[in-house]
PDB file of N, CA and C in Angstrom:
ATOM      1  N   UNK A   1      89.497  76.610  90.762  1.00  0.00           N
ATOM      2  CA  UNK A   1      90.828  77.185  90.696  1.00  0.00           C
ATOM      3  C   UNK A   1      91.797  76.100  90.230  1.00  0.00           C
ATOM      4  N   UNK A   2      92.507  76.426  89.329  1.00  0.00           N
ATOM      5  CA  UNK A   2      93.448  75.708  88.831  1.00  0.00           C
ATOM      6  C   UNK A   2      94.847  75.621  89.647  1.00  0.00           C
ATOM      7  N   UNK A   3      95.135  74.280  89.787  1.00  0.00           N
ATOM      8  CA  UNK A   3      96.575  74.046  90.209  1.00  0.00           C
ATOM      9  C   UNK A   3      97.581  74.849  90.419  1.00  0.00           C
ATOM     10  N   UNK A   4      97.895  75.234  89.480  1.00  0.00           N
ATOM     11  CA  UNK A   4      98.632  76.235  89.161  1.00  0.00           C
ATOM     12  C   UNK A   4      98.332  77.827  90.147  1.00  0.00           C
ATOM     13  N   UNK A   5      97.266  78.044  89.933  1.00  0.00           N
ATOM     14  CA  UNK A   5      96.920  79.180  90.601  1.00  0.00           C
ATOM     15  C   UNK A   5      97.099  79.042  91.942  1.00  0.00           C
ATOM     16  N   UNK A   6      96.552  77.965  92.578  1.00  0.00           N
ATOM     17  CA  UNK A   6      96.884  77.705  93.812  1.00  0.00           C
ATOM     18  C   UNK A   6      97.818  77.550  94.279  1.00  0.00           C
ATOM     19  N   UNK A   7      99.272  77.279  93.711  1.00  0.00           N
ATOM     20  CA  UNK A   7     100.783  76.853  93.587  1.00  0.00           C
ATOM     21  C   UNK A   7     101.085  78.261  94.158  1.00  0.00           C
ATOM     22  N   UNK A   8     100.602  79.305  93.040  1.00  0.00           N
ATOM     23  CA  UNK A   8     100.932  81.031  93.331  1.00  0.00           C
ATOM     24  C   UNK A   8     100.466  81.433  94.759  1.00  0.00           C
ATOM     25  N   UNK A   9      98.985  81.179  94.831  1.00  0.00           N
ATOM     26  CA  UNK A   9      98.830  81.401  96.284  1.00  0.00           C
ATOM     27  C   UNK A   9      99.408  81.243  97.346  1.00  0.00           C
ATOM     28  N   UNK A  10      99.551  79.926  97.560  1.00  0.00           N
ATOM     29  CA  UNK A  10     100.459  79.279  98.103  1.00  0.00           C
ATOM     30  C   UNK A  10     102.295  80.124  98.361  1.00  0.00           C
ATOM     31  N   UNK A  11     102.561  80.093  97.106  1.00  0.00           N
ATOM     32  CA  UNK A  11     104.100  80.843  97.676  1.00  0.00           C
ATOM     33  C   UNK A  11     104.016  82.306  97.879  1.00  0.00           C
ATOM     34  N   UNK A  12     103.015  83.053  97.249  1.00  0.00           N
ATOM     35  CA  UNK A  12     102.468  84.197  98.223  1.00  0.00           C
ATOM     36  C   UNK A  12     102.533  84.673  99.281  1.00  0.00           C
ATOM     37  N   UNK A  13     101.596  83.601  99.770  1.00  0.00           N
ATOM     38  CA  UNK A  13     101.392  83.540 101.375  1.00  0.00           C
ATOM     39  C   UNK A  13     102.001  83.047 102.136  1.00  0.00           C
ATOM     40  N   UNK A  14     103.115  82.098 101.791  1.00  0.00           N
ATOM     41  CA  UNK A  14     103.736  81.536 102.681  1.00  0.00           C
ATOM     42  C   UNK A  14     105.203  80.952 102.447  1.00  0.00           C
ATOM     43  N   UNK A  15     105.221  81.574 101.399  1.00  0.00           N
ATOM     44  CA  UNK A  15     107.241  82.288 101.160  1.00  0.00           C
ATOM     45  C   UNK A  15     107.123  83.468 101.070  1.00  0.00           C
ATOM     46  N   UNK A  16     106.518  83.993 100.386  1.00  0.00           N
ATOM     47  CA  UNK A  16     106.756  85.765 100.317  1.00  0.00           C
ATOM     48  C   UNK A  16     106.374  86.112 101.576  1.00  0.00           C
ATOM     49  N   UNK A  17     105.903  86.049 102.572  1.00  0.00           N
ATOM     50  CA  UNK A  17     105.145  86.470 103.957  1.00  0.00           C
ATOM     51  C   UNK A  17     105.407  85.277 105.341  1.00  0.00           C
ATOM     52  N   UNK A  18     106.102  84.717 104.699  1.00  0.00           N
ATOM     53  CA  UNK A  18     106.537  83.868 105.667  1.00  0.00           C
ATOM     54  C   UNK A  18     107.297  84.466 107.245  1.00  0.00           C
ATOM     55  N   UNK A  19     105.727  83.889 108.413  1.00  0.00           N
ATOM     56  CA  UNK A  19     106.405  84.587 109.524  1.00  0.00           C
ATOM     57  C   UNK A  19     104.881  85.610 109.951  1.00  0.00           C
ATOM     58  N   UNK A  20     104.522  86.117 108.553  1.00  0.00           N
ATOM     59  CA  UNK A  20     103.537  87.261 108.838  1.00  0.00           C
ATOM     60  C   UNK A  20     102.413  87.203 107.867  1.00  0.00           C
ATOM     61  N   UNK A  21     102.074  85.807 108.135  1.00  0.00           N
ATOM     62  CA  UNK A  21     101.047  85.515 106.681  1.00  0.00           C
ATOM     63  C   UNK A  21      99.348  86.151 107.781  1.00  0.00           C
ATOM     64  N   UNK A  22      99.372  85.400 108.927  1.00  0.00           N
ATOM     65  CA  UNK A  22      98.192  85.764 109.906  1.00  0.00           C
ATOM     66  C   UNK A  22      98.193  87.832 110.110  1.00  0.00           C
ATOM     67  N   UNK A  23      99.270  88.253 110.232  1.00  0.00           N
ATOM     68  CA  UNK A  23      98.931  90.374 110.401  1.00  0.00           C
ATOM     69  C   UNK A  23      98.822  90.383 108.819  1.00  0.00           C
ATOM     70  N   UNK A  24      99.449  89.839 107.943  1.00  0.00           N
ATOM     71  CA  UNK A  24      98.934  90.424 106.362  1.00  0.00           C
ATOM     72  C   UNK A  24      97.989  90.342 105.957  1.00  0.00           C
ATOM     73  N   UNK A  25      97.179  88.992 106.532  1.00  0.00           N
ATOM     74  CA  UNK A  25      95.804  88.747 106.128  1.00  0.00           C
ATOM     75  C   UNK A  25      94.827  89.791 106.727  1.00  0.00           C
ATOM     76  N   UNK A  26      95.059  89.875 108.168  1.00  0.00           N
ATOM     77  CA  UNK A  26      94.495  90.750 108.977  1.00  0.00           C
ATOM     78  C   UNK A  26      94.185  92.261 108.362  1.00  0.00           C
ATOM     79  N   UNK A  27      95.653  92.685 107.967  1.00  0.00           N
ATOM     80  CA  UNK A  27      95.405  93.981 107.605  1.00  0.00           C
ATOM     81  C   UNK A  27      94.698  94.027 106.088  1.00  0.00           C
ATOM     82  N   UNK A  28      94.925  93.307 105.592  1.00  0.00           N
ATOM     83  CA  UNK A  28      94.679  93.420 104.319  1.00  0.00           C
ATOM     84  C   UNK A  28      93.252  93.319 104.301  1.00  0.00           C
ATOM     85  N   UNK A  29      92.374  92.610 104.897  1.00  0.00           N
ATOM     86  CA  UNK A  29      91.186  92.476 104.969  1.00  0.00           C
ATOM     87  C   UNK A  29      90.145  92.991 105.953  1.00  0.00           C
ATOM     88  N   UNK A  30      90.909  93.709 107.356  1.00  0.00           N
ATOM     89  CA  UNK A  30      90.088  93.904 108.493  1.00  0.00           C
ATOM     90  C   UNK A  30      88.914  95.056 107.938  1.00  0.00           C
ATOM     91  N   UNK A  31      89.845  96.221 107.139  1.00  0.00           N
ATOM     92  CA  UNK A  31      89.237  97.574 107.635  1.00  0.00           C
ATOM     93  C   UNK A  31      88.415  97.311 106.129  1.00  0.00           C
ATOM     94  N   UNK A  32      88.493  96.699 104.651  1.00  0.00           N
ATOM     95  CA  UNK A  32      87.571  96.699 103.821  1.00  0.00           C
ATOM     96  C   UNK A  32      85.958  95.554 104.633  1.00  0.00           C
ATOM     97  N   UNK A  33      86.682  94.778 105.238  1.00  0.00           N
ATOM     98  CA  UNK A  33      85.483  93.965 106.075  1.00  0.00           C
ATOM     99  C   UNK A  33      84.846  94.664 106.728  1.00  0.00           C
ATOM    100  N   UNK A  34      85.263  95.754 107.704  1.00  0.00           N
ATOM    101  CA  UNK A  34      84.687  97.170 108.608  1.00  0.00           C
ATOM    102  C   UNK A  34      83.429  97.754 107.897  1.00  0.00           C
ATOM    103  N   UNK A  35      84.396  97.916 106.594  1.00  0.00           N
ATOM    104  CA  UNK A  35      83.721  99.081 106.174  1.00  0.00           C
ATOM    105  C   UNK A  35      82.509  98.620 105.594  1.00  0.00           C
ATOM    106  N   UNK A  36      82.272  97.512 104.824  1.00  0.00           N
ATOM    107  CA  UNK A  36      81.289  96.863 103.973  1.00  0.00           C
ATOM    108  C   UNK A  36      79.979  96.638 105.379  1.00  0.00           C
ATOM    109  N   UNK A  37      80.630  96.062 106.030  1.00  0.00           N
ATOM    110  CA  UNK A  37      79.585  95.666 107.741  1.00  0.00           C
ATOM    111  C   UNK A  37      78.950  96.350 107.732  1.00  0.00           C
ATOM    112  N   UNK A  38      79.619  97.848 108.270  1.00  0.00           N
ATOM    113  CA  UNK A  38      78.827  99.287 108.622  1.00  0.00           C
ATOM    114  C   UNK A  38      77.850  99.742 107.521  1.00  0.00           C
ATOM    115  N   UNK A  39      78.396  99.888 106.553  1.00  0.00           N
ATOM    116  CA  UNK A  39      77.540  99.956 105.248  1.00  0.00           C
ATOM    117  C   UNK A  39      76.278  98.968 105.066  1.00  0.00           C
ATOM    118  N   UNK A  40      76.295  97.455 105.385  1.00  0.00           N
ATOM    119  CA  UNK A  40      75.409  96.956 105.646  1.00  0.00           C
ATOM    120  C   UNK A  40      74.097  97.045 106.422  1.00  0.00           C
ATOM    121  N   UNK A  41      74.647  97.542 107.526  1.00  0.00           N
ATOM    122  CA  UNK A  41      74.449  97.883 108.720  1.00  0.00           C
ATOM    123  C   UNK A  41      73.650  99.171 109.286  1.00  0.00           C
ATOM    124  N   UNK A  42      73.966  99.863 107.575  1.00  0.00           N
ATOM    125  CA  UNK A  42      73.463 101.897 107.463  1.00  0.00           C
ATOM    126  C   UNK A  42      74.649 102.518 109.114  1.00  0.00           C
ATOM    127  N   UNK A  43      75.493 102.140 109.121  1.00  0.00           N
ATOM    128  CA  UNK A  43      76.719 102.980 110.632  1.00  0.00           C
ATOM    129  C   UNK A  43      76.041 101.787 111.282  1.00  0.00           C
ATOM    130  N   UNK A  44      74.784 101.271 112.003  1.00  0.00           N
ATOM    131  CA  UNK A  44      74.682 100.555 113.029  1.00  0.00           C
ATOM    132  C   UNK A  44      75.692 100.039 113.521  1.00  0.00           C
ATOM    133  N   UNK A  45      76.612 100.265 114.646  1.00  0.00           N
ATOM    134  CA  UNK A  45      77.642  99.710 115.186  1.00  0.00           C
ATOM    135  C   UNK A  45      76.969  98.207 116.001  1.00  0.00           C
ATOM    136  N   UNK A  46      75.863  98.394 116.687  1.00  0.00           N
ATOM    137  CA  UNK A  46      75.656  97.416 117.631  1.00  0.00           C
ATOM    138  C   UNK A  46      75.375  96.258 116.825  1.00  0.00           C
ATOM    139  N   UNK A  47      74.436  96.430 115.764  1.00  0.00           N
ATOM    140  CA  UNK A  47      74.209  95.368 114.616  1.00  0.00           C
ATOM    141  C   UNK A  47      75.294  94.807 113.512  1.00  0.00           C
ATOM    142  N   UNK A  48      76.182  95.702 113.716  1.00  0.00           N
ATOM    143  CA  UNK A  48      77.492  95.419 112.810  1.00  0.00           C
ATOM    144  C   UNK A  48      78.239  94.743 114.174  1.00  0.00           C
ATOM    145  N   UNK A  49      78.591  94.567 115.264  1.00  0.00           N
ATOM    146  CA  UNK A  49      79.113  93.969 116.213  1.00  0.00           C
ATOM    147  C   UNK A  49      78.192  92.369 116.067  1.00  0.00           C
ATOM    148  N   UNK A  50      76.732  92.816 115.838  1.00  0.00           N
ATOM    149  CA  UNK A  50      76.252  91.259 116.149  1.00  0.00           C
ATOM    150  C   UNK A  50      76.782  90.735 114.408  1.00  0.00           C
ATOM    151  N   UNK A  51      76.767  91.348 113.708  1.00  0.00           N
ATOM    152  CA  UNK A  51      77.066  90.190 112.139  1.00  0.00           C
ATOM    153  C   UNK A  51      78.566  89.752 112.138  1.00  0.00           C
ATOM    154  N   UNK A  52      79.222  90.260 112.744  1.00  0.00           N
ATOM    155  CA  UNK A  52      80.302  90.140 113.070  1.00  0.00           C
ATOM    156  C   UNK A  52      80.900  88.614 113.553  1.00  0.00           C
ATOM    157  N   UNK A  53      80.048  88.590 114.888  1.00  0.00           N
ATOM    158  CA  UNK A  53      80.359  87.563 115.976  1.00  0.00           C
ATOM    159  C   UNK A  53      80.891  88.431 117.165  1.00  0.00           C
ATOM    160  N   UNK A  54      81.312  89.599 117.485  1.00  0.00           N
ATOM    161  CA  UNK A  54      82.099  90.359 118.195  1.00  0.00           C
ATOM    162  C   UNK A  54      81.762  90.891 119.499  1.00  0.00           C
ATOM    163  N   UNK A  55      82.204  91.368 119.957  1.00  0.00           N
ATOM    164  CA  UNK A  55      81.779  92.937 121.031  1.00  0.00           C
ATOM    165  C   UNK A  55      81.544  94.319 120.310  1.00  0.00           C
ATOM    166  N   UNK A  56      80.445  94.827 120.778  1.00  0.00           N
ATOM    167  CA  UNK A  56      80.372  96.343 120.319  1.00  0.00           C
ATOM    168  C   UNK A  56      81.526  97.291 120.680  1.00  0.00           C
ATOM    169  N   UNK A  57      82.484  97.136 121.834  1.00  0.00           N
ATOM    170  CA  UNK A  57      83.295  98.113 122.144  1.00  0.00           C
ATOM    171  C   UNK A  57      84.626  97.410 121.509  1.00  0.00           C
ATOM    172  N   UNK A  58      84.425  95.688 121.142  1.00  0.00           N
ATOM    173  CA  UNK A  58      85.910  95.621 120.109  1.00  0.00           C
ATOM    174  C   UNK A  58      85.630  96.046 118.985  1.00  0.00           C
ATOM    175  N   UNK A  59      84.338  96.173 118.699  1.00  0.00           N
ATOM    176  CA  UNK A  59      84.430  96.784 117.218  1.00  0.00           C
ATOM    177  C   UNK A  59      84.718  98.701 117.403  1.00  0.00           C
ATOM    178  N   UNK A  60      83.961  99.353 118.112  1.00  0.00           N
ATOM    179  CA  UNK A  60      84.815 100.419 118.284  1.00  0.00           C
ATOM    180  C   UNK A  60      85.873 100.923 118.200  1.00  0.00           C
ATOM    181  N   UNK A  61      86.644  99.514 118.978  1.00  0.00           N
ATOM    182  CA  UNK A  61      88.497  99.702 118.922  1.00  0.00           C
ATOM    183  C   UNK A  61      89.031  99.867 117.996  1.00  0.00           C
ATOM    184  N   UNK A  62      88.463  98.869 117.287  1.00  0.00           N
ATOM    185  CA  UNK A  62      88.984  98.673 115.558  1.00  0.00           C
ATOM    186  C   UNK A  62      88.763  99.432 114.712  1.00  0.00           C
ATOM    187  N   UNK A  63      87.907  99.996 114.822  1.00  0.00           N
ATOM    188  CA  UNK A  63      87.261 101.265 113.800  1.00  0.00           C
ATOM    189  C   UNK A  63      88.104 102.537 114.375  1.00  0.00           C
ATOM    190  N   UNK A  64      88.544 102.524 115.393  1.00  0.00           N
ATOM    191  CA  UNK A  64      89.685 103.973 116.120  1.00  0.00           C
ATOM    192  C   UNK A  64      90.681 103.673 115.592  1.00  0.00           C
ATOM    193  N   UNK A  65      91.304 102.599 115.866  1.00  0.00           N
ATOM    194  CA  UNK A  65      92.462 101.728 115.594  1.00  0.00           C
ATOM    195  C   UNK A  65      92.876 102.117 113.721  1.00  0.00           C
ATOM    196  N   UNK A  66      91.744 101.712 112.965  1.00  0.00           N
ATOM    197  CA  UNK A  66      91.667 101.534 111.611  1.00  0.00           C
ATOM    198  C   UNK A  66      91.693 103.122 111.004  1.00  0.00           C
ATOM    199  N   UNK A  67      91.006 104.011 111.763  1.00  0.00           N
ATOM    200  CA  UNK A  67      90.602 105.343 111.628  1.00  0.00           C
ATOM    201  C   UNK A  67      89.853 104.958 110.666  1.00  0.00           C
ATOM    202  N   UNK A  68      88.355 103.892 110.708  1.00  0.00           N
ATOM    203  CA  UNK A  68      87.358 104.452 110.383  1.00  0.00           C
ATOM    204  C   UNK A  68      86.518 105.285 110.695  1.00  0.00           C
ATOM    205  N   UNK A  69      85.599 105.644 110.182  1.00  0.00           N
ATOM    206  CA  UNK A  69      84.659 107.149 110.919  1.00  0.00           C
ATOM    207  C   UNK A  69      83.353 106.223 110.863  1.00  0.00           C
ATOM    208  N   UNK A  70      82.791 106.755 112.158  1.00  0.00           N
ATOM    209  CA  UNK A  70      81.697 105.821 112.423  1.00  0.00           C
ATOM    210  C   UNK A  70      80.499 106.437 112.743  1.00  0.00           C
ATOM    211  N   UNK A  71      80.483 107.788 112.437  1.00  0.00           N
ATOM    212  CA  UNK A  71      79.245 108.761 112.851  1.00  0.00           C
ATOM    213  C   UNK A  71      77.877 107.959 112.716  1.00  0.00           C
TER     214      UNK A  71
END
């Protein structure tokens, strides 16, 4: 990555979002991360909790929370 590019990143994340760079990242990435897991996973919640690092019932939360569907 070039200098430059990183310059952009940089005021991105932390002038444009300044304050709320940690919930933008969060949201921006939680529920496509969810979803790819589960998909990994074929739904396996308990095995998508272990690739994770997590709890099976925080990942639940998050998937209610997110209104993913987890059949």
């Amino acid at each position: 990555m070039e200098e430059q590019e990183i310059k952009k990143l940089t005021d991105f994340f932390f002038v444009e979002h300044r304050g709320e760079v940690y919930r933008f990242l969060v949201e921006s990435l939680e529920k496509p991360l969810l979803e790819r897991i589960l998909a990994y996973t074929r739904g396996n919640q308990l095995e998508a909790a272990r690739v994770l690092g997590i709890n099976r019932n925080t990942l639940r939360t998050k998937l209610k929370k997110l209104g993913i569907r987890h059949d």
